[in-house]
C-alpha atoms as a PDB file:
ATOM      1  CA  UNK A   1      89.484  41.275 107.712  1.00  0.00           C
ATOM      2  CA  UNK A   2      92.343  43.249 108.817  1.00  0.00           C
ATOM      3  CA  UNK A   3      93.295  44.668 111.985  1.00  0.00           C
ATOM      4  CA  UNK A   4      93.538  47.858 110.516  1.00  0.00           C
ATOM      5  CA  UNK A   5      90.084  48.177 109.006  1.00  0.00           C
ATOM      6  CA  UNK A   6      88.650  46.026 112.357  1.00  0.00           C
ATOM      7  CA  UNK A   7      89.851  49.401 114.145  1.00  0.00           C
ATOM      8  CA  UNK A   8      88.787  51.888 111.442  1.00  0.00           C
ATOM      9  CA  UNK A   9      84.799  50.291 111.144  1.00  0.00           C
ATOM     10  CA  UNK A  10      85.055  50.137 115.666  1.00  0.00           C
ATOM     11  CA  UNK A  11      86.120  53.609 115.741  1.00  0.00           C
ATOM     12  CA  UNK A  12      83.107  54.370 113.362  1.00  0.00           C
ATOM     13  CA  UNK A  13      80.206  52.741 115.152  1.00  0.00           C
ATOM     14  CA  UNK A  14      81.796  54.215 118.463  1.00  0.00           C
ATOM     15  CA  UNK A  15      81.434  57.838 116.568  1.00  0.00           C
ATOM     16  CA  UNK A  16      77.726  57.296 115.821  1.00  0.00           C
ATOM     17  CA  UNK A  17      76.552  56.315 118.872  1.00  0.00           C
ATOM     18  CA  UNK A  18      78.511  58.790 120.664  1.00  0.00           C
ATOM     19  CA  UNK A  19      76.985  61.166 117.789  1.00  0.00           C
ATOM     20  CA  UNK A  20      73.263  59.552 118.817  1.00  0.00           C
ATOM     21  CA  UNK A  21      73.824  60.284 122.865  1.00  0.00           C
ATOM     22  CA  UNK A  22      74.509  63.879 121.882  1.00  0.00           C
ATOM     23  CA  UNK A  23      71.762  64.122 119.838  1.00  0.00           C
ATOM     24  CA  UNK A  24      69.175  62.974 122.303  1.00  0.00           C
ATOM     25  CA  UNK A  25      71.012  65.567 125.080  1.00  0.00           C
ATOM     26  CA  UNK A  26      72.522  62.910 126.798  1.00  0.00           C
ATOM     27  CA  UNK A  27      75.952  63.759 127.599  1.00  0.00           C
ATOM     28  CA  UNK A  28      76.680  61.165 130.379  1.00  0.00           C
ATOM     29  CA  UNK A  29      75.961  58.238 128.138  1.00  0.00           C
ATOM     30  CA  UNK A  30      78.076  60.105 125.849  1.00  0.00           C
ATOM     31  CA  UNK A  31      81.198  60.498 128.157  1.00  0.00           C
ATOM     32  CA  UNK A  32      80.738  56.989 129.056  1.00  0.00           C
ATOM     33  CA  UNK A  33      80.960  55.711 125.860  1.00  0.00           C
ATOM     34  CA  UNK A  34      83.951  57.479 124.806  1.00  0.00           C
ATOM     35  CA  UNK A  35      85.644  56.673 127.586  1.00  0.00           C
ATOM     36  CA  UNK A  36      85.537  52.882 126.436  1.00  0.00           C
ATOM     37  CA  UNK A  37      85.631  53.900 122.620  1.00  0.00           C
ATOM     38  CA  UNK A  38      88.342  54.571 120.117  1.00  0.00           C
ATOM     39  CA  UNK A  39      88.241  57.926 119.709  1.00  0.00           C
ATOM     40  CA  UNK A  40      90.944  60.541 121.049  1.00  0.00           C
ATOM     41  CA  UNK A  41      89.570  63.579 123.323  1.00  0.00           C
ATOM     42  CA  UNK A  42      90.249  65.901 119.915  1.00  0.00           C
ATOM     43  CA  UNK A  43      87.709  63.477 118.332  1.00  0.00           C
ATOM     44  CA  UNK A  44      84.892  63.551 121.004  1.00  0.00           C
ATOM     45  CA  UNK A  45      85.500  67.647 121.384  1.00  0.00           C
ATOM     46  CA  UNK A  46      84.666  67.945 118.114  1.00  0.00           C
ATOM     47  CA  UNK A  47      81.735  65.573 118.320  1.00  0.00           C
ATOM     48  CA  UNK A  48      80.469  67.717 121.324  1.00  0.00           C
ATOM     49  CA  UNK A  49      80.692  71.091 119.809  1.00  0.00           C
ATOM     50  CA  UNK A  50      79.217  69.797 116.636  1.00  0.00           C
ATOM     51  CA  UNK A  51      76.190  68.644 118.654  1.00  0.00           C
ATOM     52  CA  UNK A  52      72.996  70.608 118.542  1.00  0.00           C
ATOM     53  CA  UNK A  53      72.418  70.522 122.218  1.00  0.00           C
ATOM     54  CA  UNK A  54      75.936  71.328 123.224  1.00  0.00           C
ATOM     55  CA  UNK A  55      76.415  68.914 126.478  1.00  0.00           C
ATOM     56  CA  UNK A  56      72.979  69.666 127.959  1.00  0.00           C
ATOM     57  CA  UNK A  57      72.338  67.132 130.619  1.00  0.00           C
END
């Protein structure tokens, strides 16, 4: 497999269990895995405001 799509399926699973934390109103299991994830801050922003429960802790 290629490095490139190595990064692209990472970045993915990253996304949805970034997407789960915020879900379940987790946000500081959410900050903590994008800190170690692939995303950019413009990708976990949108993420968050996406979110039903909008970063409540």
């Amino acid at each position: 497999m290629s490095e490139i799509v190595s990064k692209e399926i990472y970045k993915q699973i990253d996304e949805e269990r970034i997407k789960m934390a915020l879900e379940d109103g987790n946000f500081k299991e959410a900050f903590v895995l994008f800190k170690y994830s692939a995303l950019t801050k413009e990708e976990f922003t949108k993420l968050h405001q996406s979110s039903n429960n909008y970063g409540i802790i």
